[in-house]
PDB file of N, CA and C in Angstrom:
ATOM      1  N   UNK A   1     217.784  52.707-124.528  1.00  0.00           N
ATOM      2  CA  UNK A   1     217.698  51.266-124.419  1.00  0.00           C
ATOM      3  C   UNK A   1     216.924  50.896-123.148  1.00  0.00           C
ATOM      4  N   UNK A   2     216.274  50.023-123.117  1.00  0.00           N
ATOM      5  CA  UNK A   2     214.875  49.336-122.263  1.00  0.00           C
ATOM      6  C   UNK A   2     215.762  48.756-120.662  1.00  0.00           C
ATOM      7  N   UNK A   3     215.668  48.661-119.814  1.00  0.00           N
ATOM      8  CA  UNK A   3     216.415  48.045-118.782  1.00  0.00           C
ATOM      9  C   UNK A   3     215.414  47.466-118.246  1.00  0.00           C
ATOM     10  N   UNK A   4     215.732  46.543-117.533  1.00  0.00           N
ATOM     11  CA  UNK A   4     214.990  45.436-116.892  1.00  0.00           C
ATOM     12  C   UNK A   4     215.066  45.541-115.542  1.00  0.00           C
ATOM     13  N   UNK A   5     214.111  45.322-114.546  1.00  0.00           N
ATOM     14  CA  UNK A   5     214.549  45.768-113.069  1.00  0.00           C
ATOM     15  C   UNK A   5     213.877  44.554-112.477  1.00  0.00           C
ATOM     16  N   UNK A   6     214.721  43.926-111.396  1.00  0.00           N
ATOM     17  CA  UNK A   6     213.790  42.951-110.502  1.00  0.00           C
ATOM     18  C   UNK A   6     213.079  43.415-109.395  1.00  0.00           C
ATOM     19  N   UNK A   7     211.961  43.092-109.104  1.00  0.00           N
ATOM     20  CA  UNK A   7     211.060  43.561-108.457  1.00  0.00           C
ATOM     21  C   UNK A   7     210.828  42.628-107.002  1.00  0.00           C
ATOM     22  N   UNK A   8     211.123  42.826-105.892  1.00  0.00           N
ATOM     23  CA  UNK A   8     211.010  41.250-105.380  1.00  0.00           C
ATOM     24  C   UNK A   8     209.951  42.144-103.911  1.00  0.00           C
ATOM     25  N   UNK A   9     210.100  41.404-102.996  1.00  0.00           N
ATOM     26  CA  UNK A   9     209.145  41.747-101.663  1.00  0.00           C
ATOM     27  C   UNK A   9     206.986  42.334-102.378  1.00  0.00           C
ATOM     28  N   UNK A  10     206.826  42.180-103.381  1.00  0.00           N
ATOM     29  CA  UNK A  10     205.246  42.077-103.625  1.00  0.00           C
ATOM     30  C   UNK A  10     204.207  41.401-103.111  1.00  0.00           C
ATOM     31  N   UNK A  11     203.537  41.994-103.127  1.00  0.00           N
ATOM     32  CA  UNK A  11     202.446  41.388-101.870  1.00  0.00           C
ATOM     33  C   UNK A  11     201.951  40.435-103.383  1.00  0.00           C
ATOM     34  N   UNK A  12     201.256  39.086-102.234  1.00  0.00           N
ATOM     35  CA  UNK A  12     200.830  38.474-103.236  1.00  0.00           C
ATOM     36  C   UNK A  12     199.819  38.669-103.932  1.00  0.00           C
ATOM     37  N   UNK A  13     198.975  39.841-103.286  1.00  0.00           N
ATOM     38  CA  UNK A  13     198.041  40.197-104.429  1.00  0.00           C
ATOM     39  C   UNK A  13     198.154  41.635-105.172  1.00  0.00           C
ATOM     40  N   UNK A  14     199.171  41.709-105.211  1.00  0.00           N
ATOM     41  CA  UNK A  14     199.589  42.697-106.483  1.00  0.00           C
ATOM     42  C   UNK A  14     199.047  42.179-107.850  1.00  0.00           C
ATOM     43  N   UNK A  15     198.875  42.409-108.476  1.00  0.00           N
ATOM     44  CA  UNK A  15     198.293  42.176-109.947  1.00  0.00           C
ATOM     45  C   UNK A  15     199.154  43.353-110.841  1.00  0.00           C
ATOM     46  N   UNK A  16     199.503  42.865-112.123  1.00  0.00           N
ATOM     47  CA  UNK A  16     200.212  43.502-113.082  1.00  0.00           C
ATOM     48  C   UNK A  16     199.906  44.895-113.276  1.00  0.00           C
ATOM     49  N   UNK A  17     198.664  45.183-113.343  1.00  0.00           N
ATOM     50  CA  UNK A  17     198.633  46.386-113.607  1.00  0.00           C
ATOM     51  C   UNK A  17     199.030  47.678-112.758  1.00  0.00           C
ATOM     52  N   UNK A  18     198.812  46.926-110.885  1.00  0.00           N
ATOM     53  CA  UNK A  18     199.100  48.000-110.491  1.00  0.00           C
ATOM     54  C   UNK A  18     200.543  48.388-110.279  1.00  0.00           C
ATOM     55  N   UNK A  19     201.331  47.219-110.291  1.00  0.00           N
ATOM     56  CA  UNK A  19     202.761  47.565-110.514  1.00  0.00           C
ATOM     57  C   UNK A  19     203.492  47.948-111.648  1.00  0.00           C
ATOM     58  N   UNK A  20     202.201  47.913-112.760  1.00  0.00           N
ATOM     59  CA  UNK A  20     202.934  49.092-113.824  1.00  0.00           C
ATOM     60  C   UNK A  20     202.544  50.454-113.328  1.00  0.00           C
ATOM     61  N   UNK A  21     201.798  50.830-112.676  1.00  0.00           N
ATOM     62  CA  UNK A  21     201.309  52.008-112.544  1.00  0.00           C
ATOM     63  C   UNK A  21     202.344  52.590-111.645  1.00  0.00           C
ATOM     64  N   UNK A  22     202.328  51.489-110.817  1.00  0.00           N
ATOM     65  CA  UNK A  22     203.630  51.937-109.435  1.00  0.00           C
ATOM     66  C   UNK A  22     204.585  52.795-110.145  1.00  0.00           C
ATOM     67  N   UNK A  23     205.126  52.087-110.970  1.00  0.00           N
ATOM     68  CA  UNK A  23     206.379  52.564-111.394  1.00  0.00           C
ATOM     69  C   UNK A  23     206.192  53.657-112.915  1.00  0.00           C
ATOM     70  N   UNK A  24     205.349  53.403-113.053  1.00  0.00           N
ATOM     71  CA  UNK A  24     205.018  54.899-114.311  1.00  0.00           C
ATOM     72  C   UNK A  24     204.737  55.940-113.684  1.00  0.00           C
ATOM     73  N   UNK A  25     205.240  56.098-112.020  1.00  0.00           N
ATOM     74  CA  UNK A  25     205.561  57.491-110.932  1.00  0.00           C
ATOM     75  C   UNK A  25     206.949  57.578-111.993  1.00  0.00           C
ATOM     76  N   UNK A  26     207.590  56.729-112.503  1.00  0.00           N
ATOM     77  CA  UNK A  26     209.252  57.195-111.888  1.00  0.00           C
ATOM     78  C   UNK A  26     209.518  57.185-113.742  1.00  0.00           C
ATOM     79  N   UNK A  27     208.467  57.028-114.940  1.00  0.00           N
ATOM     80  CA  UNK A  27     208.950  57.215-116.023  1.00  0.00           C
ATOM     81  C   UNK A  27     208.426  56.034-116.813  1.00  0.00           C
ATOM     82  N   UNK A  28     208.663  56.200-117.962  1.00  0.00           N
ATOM     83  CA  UNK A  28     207.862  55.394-119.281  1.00  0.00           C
ATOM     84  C   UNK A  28     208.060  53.654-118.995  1.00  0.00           C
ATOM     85  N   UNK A  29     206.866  52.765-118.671  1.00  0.00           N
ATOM     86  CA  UNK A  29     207.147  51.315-118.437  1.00  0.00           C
ATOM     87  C   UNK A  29     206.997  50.531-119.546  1.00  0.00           C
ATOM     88  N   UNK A  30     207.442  49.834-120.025  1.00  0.00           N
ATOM     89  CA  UNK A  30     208.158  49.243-121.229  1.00  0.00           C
ATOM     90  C   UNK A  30     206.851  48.117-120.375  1.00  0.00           C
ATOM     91  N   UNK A  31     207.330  47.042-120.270  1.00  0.00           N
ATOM     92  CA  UNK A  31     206.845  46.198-119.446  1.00  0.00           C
ATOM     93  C   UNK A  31     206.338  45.793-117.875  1.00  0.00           C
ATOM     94  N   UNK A  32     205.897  45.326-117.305  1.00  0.00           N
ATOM     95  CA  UNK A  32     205.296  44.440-116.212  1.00  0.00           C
ATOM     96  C   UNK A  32     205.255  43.569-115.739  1.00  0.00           C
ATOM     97  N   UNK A  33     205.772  42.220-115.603  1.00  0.00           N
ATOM     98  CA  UNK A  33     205.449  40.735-114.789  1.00  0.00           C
ATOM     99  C   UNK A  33     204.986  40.690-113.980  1.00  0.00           C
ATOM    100  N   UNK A  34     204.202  39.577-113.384  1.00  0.00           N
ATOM    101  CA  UNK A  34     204.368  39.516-111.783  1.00  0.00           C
ATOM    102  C   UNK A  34     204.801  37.726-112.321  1.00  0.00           C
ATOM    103  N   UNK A  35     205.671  36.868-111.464  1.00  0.00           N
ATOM    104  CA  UNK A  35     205.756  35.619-111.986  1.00  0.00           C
ATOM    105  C   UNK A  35     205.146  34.926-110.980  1.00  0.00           C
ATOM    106  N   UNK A  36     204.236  33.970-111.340  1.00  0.00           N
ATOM    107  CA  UNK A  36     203.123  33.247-110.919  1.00  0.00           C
ATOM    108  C   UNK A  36     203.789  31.671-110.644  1.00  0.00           C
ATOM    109  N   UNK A  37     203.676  31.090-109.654  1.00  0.00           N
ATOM    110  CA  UNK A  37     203.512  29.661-109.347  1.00  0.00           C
ATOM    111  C   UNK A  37     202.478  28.980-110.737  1.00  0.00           C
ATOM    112  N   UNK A  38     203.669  28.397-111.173  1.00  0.00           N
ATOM    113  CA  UNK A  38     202.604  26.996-111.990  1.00  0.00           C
ATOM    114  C   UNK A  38     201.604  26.381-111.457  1.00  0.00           C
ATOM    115  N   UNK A  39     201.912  25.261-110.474  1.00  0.00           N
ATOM    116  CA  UNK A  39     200.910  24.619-109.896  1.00  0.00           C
ATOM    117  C   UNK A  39     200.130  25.439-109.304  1.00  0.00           C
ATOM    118  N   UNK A  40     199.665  26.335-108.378  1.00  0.00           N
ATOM    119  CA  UNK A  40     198.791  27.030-107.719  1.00  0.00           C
ATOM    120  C   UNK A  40     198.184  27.827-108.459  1.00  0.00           C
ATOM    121  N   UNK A  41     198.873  28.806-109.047  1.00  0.00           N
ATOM    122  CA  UNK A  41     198.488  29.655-109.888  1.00  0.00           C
ATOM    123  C   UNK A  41     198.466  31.557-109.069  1.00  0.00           C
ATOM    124  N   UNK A  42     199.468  31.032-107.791  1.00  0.00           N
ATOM    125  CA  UNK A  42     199.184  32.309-107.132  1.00  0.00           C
ATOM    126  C   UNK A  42     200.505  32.838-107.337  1.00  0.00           C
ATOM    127  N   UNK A  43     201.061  34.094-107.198  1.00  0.00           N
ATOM    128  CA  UNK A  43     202.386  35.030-107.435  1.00  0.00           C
ATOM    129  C   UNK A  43     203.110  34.239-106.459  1.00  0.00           C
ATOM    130  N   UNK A  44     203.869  34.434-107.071  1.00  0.00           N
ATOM    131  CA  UNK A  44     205.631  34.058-105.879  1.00  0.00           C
ATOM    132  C   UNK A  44     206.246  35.331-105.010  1.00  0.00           C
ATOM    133  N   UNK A  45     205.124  36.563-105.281  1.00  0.00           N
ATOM    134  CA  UNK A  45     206.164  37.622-104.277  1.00  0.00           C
ATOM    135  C   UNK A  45     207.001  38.603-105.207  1.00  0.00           C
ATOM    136  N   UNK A  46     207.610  38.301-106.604  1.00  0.00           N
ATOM    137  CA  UNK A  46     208.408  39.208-107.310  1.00  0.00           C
ATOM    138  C   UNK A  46     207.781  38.882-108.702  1.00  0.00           C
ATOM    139  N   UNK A  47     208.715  40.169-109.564  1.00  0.00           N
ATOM    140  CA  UNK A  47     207.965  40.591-110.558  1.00  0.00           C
ATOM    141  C   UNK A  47     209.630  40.939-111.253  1.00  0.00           C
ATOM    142  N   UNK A  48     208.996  41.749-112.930  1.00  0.00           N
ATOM    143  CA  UNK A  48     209.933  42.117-113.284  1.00  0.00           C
ATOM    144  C   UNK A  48     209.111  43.739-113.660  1.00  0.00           C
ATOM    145  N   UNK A  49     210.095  44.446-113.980  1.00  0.00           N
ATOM    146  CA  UNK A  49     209.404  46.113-114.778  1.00  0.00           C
ATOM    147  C   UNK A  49     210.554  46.319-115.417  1.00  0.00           C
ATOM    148  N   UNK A  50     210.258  46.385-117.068  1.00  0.00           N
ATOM    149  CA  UNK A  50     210.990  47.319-117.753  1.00  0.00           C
ATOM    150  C   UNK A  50     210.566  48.635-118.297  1.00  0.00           C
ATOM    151  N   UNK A  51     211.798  49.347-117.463  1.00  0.00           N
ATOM    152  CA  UNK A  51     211.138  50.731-118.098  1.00  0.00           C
ATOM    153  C   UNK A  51     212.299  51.085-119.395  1.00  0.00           C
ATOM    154  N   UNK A  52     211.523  52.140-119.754  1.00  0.00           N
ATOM    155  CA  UNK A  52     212.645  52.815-121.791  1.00  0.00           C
ATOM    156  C   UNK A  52     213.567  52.867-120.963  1.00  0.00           C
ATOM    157  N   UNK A  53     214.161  53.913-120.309  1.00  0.00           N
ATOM    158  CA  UNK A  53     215.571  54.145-120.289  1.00  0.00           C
ATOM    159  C   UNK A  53     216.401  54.010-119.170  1.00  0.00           C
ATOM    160  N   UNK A  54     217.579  53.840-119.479  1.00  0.00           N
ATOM    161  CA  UNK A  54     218.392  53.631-118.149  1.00  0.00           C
ATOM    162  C   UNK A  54     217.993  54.536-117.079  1.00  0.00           C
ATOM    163  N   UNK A  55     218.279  55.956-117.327  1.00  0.00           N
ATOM    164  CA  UNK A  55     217.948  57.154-116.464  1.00  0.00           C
ATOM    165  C   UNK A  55     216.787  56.848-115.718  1.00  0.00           C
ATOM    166  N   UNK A  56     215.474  56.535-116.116  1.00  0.00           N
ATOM    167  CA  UNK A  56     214.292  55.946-116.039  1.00  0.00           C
ATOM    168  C   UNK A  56     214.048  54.781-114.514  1.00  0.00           C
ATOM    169  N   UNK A  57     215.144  53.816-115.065  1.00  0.00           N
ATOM    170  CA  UNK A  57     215.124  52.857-114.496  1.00  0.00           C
ATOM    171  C   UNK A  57     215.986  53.240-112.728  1.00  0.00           C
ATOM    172  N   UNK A  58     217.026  54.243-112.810  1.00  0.00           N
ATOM    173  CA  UNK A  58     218.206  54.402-112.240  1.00  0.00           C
ATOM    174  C   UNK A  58     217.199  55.232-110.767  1.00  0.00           C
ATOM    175  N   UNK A  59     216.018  56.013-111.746  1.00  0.00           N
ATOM    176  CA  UNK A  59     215.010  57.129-110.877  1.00  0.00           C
ATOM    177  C   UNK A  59     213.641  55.940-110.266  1.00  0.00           C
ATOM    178  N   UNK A  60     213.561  54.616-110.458  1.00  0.00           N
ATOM    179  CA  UNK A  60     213.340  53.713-110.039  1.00  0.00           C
ATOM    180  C   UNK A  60     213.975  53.169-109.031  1.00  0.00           C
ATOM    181  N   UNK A  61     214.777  52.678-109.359  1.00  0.00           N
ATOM    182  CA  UNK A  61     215.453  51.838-107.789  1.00  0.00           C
ATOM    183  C   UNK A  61     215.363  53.082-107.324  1.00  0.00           C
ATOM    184  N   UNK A  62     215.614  54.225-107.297  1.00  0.00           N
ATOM    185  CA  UNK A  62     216.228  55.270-105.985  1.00  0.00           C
ATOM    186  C   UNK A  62     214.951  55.480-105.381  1.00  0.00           C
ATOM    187  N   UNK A  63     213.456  55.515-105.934  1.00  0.00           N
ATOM    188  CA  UNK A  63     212.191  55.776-105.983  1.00  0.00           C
ATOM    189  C   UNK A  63     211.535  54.962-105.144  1.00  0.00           C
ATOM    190  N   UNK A  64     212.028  53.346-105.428  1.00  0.00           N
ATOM    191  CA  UNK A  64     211.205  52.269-104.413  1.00  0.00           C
ATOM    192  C   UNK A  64     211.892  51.215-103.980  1.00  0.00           C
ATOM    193  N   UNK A  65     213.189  51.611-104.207  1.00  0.00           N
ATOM    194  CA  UNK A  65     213.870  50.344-103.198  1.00  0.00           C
ATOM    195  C   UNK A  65     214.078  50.666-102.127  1.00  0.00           C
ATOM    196  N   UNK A  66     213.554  49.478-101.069  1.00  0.00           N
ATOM    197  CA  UNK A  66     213.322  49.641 -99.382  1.00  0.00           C
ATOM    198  C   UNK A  66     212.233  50.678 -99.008  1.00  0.00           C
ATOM    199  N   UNK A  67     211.446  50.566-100.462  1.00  0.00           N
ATOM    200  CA  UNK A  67     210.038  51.248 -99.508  1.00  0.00           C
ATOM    201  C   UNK A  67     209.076  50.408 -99.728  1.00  0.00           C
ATOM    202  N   UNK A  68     208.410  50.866 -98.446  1.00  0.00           N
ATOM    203  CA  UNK A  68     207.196  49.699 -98.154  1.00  0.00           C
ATOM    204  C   UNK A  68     205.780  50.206 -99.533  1.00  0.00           C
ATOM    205  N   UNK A  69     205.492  49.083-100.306  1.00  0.00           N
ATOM    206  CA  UNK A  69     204.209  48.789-100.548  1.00  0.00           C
ATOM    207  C   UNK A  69     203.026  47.914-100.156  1.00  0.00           C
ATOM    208  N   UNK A  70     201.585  48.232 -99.851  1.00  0.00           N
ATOM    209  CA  UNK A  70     200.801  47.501 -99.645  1.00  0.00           C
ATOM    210  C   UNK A  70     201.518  46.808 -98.170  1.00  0.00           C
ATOM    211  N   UNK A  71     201.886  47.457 -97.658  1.00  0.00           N
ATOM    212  CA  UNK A  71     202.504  46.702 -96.400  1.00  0.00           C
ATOM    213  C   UNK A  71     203.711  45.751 -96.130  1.00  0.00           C
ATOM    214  N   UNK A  72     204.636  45.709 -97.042  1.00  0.00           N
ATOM    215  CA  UNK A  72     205.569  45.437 -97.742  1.00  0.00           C
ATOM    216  C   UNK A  72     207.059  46.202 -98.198  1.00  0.00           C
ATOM    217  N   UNK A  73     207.961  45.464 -97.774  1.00  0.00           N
ATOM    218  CA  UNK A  73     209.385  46.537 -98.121  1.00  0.00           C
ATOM    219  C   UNK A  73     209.545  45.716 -99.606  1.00  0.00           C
ATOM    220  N   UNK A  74     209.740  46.486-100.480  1.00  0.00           N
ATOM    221  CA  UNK A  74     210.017  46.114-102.220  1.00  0.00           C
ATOM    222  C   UNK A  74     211.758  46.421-101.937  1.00  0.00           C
ATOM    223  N   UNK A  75     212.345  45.431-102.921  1.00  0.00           N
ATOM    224  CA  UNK A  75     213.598  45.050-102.914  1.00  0.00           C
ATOM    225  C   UNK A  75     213.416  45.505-104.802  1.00  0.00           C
ATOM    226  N   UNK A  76     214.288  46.531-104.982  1.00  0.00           N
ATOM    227  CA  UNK A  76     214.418  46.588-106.076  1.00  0.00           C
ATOM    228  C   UNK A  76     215.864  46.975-107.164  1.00  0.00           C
ATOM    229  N   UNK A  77     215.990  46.416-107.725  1.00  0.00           N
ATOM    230  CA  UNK A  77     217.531  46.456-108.721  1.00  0.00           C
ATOM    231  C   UNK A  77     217.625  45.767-109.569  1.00  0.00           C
ATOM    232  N   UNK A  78     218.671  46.189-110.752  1.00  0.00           N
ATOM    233  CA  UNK A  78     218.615  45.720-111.831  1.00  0.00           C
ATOM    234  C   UNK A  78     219.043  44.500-112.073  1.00  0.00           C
ATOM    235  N   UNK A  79     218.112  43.687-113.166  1.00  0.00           N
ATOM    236  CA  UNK A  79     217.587  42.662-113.074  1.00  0.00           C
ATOM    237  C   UNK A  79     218.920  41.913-114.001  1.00  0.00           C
ATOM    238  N   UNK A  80     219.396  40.850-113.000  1.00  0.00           N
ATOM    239  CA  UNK A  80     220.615  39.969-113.837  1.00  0.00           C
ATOM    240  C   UNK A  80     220.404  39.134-114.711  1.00  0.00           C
ATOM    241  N   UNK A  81     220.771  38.510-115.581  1.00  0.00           N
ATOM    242  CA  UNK A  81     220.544  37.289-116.761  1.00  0.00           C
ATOM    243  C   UNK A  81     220.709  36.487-115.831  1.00  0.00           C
ATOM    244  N   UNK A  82     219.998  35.283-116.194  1.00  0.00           N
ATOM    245  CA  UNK A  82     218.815  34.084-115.894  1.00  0.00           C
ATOM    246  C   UNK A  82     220.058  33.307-115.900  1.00  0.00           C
ATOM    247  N   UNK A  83     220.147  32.425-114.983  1.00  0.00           N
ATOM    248  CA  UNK A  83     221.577  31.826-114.786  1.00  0.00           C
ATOM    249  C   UNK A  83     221.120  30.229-115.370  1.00  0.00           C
ATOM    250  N   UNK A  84     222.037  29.673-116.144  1.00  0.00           N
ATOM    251  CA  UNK A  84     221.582  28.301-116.336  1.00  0.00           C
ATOM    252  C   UNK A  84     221.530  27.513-115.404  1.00  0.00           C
ATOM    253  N   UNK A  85     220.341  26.618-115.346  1.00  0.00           N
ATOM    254  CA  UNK A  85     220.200  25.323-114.324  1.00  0.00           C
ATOM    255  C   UNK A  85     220.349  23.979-114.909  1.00  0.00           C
ATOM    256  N   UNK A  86     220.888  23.252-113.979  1.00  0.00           N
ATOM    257  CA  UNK A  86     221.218  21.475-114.501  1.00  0.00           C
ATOM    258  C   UNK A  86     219.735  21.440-114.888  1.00  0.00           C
ATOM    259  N   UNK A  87     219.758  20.425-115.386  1.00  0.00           N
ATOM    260  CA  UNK A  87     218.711  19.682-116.059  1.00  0.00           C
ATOM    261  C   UNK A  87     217.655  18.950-114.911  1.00  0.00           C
ATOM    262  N   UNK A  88     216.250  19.219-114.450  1.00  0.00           N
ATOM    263  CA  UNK A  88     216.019  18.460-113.628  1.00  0.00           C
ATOM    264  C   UNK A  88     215.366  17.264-114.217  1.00  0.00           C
ATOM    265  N   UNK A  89     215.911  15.915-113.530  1.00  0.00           N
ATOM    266  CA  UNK A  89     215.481  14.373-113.598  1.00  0.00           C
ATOM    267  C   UNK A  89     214.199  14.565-113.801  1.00  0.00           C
ATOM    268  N   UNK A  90     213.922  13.462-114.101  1.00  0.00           N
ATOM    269  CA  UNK A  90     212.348  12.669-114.237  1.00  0.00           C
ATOM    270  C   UNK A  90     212.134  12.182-113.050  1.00  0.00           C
ATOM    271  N   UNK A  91     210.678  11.701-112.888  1.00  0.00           N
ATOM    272  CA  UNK A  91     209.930  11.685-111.831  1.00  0.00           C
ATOM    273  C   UNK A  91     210.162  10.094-111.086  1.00  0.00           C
ATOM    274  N   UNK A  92     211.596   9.069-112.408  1.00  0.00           N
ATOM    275  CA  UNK A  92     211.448   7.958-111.686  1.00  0.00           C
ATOM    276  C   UNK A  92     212.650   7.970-110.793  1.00  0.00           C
ATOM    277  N   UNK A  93     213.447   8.933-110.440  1.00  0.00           N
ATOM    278  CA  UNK A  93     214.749   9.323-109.942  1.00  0.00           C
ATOM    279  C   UNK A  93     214.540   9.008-108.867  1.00  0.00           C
ATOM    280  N   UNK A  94     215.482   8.371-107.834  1.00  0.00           N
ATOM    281  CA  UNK A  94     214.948   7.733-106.164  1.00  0.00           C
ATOM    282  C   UNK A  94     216.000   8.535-105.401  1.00  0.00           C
ATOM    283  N   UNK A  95     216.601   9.904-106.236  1.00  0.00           N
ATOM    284  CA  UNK A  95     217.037  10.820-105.581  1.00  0.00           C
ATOM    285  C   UNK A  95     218.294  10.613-104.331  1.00  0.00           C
ATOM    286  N   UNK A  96     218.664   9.060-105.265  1.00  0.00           N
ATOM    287  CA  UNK A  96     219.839   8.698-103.717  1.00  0.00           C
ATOM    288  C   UNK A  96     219.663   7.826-102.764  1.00  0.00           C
ATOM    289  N   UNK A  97     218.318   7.461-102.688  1.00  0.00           N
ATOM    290  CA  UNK A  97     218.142   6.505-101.151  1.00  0.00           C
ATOM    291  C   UNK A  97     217.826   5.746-102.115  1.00  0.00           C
ATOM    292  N   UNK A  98     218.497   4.931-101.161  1.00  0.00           N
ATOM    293  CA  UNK A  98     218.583   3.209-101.918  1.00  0.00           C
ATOM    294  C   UNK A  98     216.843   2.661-101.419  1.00  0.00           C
ATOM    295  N   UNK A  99     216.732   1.608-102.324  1.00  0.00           N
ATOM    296  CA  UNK A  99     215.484   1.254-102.652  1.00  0.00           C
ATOM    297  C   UNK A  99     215.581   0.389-101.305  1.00  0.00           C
ATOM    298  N   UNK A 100     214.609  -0.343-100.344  1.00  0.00           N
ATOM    299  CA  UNK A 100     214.678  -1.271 -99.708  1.00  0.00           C
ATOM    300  C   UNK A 100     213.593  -2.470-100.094  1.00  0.00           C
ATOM    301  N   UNK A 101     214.129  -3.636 -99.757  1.00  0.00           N
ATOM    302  CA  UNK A 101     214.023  -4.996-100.311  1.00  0.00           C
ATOM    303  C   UNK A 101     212.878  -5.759 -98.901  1.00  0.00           C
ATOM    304  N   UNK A 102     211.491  -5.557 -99.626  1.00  0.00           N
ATOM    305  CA  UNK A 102     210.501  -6.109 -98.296  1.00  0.00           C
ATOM    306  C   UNK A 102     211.181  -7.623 -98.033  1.00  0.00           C
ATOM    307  N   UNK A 103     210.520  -8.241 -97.683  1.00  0.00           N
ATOM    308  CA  UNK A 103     210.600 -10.086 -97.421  1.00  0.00           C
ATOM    309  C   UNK A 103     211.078 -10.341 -95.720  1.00  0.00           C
ATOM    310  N   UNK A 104     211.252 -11.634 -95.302  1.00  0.00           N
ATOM    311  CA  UNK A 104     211.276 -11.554 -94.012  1.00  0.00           C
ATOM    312  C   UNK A 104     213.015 -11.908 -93.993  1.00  0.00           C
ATOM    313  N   UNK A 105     213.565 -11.682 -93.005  1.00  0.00           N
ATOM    314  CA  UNK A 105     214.433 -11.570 -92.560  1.00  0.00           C
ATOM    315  C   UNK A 105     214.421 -12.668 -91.396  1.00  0.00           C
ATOM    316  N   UNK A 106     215.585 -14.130 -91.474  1.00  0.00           N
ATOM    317  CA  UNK A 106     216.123 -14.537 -90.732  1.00  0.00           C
ATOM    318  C   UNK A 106     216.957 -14.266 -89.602  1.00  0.00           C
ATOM    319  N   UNK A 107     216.832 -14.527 -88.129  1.00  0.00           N
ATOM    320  CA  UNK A 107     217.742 -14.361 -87.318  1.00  0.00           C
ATOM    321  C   UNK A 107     217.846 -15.134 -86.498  1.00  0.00           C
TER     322      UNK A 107
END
């Protein structure tokens, strides 16, 4: 069965391929991410790698967690389910601060 590993401390110019390669040192890679900023379009720093098998994955973390890549300490372990988030508001939300009322003020 496939395990999923989080990948975090990546330099931002890692590109997918070479962090599949990274880790096809340590056994068969199922998959690759790197997850990218929407608006910019540049990496956020972490990734995901699935490799086939647990064993696989287990000779991974022991392989590159707390070692430096590209100048970089990689933080690596298995990757938890995606936790649900509230719902975020719309863009007319005033987030709490009360609106203030121009006009002149008597004193």
């Amino acid at each position: 069965m496939a395990t999923k590993l989080y990948v975090g401390g990546l330099p931002y110019s890692t590109q997918e391929g070479a962090l599949k390669e990274l880790f096809a040192q340590a056994g068969s890679v199922t998959s690759a991410v790197i997850i990218m900023d929407k608006m910019s379009g540049r990496s956020k720093g972490f990734g995901f790698v699935e490799m086939s098998s647990q064993d696989e994955a287990a000779k991974a973390i022991s392989m590159f967690n707390d070692q430096e890549f590209e100048g970089r300490k990689l933080t690596v372990n298995e990757a938890r389910p995606m936790e649900a988030r509230p719902p975020r508001s719309g863009g007319n939300d005033r987030g709490g601060y009360g609106g203030g009322g121009g006009g002149r003020r008597e004193y």
